[in-house]
Protein backbone atom coordinates (compact mmCIF):
# COMPACT_ATOMS: atom_id res chain seq x y z
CA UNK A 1 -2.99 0.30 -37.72
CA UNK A 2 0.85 0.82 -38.72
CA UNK A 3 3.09 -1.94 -37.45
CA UNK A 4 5.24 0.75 -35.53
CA UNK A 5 2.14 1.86 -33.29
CA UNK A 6 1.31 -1.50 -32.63
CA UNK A 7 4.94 -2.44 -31.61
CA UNK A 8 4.42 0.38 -29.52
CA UNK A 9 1.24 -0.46 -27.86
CA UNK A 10 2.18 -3.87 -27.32
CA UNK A 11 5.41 -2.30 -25.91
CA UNK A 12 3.19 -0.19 -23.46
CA UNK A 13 1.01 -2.57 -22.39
CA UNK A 14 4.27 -5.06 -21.36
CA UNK A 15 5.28 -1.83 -19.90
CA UNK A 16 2.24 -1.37 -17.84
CA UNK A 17 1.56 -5.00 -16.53
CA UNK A 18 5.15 -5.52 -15.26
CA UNK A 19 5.11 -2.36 -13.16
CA UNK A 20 1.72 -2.62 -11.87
CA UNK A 21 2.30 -6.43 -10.08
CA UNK A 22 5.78 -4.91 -8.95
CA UNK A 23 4.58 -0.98 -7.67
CA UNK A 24 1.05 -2.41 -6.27
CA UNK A 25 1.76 -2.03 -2.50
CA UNK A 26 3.02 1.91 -3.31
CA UNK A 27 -0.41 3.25 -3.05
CA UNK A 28 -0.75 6.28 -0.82
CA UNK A 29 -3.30 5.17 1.38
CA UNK A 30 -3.06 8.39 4.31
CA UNK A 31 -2.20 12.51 2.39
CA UNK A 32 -2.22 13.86 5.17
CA UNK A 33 1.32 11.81 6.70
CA UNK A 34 1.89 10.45 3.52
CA UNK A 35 2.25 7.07 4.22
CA UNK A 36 2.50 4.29 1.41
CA UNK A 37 0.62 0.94 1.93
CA UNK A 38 4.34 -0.56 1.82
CA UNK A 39 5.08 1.73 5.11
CA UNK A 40 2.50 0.74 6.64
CA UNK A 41 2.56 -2.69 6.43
CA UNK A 42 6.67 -2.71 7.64
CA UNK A 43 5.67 -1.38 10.69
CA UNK A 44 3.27 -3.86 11.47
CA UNK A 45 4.16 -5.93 14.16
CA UNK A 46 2.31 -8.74 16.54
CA UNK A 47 1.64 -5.82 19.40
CA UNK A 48 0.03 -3.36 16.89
CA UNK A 49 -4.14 -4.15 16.80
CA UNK A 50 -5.57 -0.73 15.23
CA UNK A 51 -4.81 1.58 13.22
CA UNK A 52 -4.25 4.11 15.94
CA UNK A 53 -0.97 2.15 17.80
CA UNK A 54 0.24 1.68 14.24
CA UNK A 55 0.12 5.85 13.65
CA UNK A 56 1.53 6.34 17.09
CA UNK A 57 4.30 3.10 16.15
CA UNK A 58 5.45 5.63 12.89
CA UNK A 59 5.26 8.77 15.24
CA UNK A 60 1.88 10.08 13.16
CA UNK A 61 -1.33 10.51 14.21
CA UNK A 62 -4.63 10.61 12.13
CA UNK A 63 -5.52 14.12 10.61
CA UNK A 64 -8.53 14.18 8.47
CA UNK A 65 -9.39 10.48 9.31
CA UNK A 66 -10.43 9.40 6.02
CA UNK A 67 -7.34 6.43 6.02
CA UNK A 68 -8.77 4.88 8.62
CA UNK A 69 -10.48 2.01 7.47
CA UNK A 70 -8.27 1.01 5.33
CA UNK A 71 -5.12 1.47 7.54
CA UNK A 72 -7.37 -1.12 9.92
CA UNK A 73 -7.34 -2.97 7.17
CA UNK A 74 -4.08 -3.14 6.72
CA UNK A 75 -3.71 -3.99 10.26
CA UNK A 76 -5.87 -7.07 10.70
CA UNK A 77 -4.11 -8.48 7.59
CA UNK A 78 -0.76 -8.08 8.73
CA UNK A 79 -1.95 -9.19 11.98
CA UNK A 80 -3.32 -12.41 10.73
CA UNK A 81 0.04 -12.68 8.28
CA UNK A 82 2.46 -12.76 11.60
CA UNK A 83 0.26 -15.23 13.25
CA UNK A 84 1.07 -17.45 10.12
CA UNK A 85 4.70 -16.61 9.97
């Protein structure tokens, strides 16, 4: 391999690591509202226990429903996080 396209993939792979620990809670999780996992976990708060208040909370409601378990997901965590806090 040529020292350049090593540099380079070395380069990359720096690239790659470093943005995917600081872009990891940017996931889409719901296409139809296009809501980020970030989103949805800022509008968690200790009143919020399913995924439905939280849609209602960001003035959304569920659409094809496929987000669901996840966004409960994200819901019991968060719930479980304020309880810590």
């Amino acid at each position: 391999m040529c020292p350049i396209n090593a540099l380079a993939n070395h380069s990359q792979l720096l690239h790659d690591a470093n943005h995917s620990q600081s872009h990891w809670n940017t996931m889409i999780v719901c296409n139809c509202n296009c809501l980020k996992e970030r989103d949805l976990e800022d509008a968690c708060r200790p009143d919020i226990c399913s995924a439905e208040k939280l849609y209602e909370t960001l003035g959304c409601r569920f659409k094809c429903g496929r987000c669901i378990p996840y966004v409960q997901e994200i819901v019991m965590e968060q719930a479980v996080s304020l309880q810590m806090a």
